[in-house]
N, C-alpha and C. Protein backbone atom coordinates (compact mmCIF):
# COMPACT_ATOMS: atom_id res chain seq x y z
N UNK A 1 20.17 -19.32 7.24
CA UNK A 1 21.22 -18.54 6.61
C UNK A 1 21.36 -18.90 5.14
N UNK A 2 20.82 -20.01 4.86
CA UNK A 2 21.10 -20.17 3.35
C UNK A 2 20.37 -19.64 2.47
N UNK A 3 19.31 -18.92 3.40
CA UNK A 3 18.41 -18.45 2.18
C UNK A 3 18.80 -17.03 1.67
N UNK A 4 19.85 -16.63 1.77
CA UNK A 4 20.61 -15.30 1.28
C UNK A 4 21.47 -15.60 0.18
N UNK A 5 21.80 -17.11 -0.01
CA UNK A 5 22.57 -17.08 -1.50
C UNK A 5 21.82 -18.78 -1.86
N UNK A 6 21.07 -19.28 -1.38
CA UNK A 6 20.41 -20.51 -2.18
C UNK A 6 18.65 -20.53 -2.13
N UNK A 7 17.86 -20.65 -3.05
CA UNK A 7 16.85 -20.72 -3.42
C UNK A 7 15.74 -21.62 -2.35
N UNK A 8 16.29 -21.25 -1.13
CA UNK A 8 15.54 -22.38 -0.32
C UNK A 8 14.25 -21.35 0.29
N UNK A 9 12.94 -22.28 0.49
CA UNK A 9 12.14 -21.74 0.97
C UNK A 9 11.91 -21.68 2.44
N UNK A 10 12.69 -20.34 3.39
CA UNK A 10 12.36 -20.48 4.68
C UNK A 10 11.12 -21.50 5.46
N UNK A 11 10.15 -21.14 4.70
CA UNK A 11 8.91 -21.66 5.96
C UNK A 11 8.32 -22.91 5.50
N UNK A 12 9.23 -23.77 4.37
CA UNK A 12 9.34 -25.30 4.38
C UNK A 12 10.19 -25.57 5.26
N UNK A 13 11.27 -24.52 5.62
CA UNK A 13 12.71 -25.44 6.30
C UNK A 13 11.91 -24.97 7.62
N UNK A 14 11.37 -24.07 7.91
CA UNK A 14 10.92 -23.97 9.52
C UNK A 14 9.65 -24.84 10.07
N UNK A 15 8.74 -25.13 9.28
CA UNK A 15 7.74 -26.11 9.33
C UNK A 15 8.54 -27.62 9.79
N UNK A 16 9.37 -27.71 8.95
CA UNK A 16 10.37 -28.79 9.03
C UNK A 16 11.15 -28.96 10.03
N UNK A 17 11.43 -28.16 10.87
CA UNK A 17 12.52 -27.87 11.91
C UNK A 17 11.13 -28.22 13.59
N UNK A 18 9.76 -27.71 13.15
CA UNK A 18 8.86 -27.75 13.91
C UNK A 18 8.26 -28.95 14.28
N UNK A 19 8.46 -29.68 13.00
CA UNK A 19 7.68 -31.01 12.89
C UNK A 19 9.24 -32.33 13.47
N UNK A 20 10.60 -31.93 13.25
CA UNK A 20 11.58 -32.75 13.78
C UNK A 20 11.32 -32.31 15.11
N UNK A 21 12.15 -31.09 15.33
CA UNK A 21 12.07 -30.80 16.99
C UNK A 21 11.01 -30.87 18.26
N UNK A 22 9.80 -30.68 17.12
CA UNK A 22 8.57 -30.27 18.43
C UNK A 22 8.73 -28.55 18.14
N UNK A 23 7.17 -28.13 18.57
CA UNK A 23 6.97 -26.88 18.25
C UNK A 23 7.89 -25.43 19.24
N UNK A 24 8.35 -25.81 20.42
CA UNK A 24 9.16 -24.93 21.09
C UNK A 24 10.58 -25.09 20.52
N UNK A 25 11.85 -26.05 20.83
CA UNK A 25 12.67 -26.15 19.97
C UNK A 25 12.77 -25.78 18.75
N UNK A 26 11.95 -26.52 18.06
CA UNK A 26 12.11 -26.29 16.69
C UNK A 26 11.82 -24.82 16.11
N UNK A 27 10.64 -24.15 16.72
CA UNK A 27 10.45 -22.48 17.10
C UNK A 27 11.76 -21.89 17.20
N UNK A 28 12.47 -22.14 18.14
CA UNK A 28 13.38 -21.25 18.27
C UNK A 28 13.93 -21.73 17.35
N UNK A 29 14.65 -22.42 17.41
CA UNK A 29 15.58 -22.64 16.41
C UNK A 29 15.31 -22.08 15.00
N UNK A 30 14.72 -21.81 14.30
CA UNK A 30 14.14 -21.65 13.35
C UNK A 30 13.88 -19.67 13.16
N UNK A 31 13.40 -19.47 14.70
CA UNK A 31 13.94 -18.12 14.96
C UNK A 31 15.04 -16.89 14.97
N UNK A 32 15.98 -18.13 15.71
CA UNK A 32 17.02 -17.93 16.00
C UNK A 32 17.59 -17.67 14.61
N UNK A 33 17.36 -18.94 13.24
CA UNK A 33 18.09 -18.87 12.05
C UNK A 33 17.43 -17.89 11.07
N UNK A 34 16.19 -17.08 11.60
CA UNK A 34 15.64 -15.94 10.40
C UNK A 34 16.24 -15.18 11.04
N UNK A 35 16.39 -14.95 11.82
CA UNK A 35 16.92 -13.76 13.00
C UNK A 35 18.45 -13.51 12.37
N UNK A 36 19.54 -14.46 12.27
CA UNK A 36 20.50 -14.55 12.00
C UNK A 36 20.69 -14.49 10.61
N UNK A 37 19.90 -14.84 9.54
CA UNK A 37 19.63 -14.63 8.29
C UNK A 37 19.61 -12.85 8.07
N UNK A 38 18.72 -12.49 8.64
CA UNK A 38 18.29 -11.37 8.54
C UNK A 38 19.09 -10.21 8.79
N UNK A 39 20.01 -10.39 10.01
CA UNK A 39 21.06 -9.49 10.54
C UNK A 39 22.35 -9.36 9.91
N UNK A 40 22.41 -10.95 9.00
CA UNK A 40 23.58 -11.12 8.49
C UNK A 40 23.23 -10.21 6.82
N UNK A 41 22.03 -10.47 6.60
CA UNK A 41 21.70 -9.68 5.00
C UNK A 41 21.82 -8.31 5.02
N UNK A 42 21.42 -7.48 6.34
CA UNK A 42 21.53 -6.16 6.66
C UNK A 42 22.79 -5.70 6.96
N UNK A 43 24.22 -6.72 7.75
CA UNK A 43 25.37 -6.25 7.51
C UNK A 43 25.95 -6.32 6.39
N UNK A 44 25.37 -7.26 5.37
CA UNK A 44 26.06 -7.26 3.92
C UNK A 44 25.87 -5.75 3.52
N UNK A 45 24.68 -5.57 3.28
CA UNK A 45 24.29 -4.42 2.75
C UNK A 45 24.47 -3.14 3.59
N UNK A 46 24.55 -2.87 4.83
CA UNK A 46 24.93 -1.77 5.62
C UNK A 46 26.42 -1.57 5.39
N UNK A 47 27.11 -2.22 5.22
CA UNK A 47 28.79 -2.26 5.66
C UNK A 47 29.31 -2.91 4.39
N UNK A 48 28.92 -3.06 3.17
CA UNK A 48 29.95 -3.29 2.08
C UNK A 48 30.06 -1.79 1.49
N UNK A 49 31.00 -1.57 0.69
CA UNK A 49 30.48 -0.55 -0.09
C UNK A 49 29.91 -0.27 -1.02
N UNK A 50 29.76 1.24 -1.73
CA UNK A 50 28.45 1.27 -2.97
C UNK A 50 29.31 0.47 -4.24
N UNK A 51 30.13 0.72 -4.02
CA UNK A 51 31.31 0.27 -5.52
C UNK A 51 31.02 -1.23 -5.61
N UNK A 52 31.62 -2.27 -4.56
CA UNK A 52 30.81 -3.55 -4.12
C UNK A 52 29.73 -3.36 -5.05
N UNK A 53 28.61 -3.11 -4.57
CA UNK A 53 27.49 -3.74 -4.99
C UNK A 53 27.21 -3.26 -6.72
N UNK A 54 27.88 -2.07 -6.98
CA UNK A 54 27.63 -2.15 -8.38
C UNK A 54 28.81 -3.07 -9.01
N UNK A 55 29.92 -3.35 -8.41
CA UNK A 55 29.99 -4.22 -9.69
C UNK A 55 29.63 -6.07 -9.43
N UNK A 56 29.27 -6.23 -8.30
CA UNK A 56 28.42 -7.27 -8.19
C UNK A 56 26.79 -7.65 -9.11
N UNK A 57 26.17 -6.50 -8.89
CA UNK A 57 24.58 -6.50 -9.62
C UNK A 57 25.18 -5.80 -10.92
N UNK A 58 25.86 -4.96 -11.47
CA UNK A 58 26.38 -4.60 -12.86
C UNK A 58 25.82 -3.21 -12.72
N UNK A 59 26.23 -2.22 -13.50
CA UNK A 59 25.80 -0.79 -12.99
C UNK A 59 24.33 -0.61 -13.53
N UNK A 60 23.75 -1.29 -14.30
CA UNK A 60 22.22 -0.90 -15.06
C UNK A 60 21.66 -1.37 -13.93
N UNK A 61 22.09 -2.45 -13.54
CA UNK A 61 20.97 -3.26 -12.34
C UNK A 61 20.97 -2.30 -10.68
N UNK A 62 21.95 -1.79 -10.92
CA UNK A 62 22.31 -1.26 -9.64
C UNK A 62 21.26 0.23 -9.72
N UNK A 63 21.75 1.19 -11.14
CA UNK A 63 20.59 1.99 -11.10
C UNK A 63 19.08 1.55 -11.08
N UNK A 64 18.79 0.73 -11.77
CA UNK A 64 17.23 0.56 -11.13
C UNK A 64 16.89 0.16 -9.89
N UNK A 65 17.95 -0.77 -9.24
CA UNK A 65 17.26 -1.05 -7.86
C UNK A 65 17.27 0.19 -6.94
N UNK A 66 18.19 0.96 -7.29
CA UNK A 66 18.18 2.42 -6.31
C UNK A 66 16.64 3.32 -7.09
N UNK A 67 16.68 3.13 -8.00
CA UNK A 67 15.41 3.71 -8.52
C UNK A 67 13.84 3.07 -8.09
N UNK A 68 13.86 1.87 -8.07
CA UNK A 68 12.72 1.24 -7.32
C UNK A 68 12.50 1.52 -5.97
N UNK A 69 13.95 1.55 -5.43
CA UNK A 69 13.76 1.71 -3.36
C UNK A 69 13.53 3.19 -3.42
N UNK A 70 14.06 4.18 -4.12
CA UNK A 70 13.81 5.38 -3.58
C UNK A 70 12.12 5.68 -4.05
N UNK A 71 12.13 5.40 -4.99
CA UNK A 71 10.22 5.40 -5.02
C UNK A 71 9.16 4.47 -4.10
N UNK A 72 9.83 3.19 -3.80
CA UNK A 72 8.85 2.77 -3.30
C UNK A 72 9.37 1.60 -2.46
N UNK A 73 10.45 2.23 -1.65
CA UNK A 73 11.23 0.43 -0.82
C UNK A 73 10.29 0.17 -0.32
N UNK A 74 9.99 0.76 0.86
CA UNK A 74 9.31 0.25 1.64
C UNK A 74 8.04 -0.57 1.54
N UNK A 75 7.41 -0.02 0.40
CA UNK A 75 5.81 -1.00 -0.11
C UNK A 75 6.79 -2.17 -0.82
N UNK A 76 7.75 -2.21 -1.02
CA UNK A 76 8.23 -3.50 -2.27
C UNK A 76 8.49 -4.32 -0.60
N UNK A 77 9.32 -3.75 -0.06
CA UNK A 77 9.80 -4.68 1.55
C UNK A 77 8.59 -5.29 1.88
N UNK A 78 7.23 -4.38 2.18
CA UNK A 78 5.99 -5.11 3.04
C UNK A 78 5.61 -6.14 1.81
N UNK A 79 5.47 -6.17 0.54
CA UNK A 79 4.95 -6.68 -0.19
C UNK A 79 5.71 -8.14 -0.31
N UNK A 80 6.89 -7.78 -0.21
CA UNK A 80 8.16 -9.20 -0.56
C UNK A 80 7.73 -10.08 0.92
N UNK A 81 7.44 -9.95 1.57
CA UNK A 81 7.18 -10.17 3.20
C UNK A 81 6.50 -11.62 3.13
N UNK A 82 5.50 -11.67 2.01
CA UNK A 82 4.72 -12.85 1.69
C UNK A 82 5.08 -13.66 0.91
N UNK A 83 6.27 -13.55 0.03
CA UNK A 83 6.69 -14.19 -1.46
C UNK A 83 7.97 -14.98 -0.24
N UNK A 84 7.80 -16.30 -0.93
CA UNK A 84 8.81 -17.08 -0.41
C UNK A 84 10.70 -17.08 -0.84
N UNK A 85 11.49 -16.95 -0.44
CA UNK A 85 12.70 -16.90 -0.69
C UNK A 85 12.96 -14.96 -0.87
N UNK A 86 11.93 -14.47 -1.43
CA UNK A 86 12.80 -12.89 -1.86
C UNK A 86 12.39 -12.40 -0.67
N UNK A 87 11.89 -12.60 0.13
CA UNK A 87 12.14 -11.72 1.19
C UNK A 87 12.96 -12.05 1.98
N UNK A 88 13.50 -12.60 2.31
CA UNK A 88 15.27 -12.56 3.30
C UNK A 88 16.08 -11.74 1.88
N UNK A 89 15.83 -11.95 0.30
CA UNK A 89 17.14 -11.01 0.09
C UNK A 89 17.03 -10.10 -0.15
N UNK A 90 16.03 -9.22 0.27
CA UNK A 90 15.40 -8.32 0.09
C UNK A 90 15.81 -7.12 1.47
């Protein structure tokens, strides 16, 4: 969950969680917390409103990111998939 507002790299902290717990435990667990990362980033963004987020990102920032996703979310989503930290805030 922290990797939605702190610079941490998921798959050091899950490697890490694998190598304390053992590979089943630590698996889930580690599952369990992208899983929960992930659901929690999609209710931010499903269920705040548009006003929220522009004056959070500032209105210039807000038009380009709507300008990037409507051209091309989905290739930026598969692409962020590999880059460490921007893809949970993504």
């Amino acid at each position: 969950m922290a990797d939605l507002a702190l610079p941490v790299p998921g798959t050091v902290v899950m490697s890490a969680l694998g190598f304390i717990y053992g590979p089943a435990l630590g698996g889930a667990v580690a599952s369990a917390g992208a899983m929960l990362a992930g659901l929690t980033g999609y209710g931010i963004g499903r269920f705040c409103p548009e006003s929220f987020a522009r004056r959070w990102m500032g209105e210039k920032d807000y038009e380009k990111g709507q300008r990037i996703f409507t051209r091309s979310g989905g290739w930026v989503v598969a692409v962020s998939r590999a880059l460490p930290v921007l893809s949970e805030v993504l």
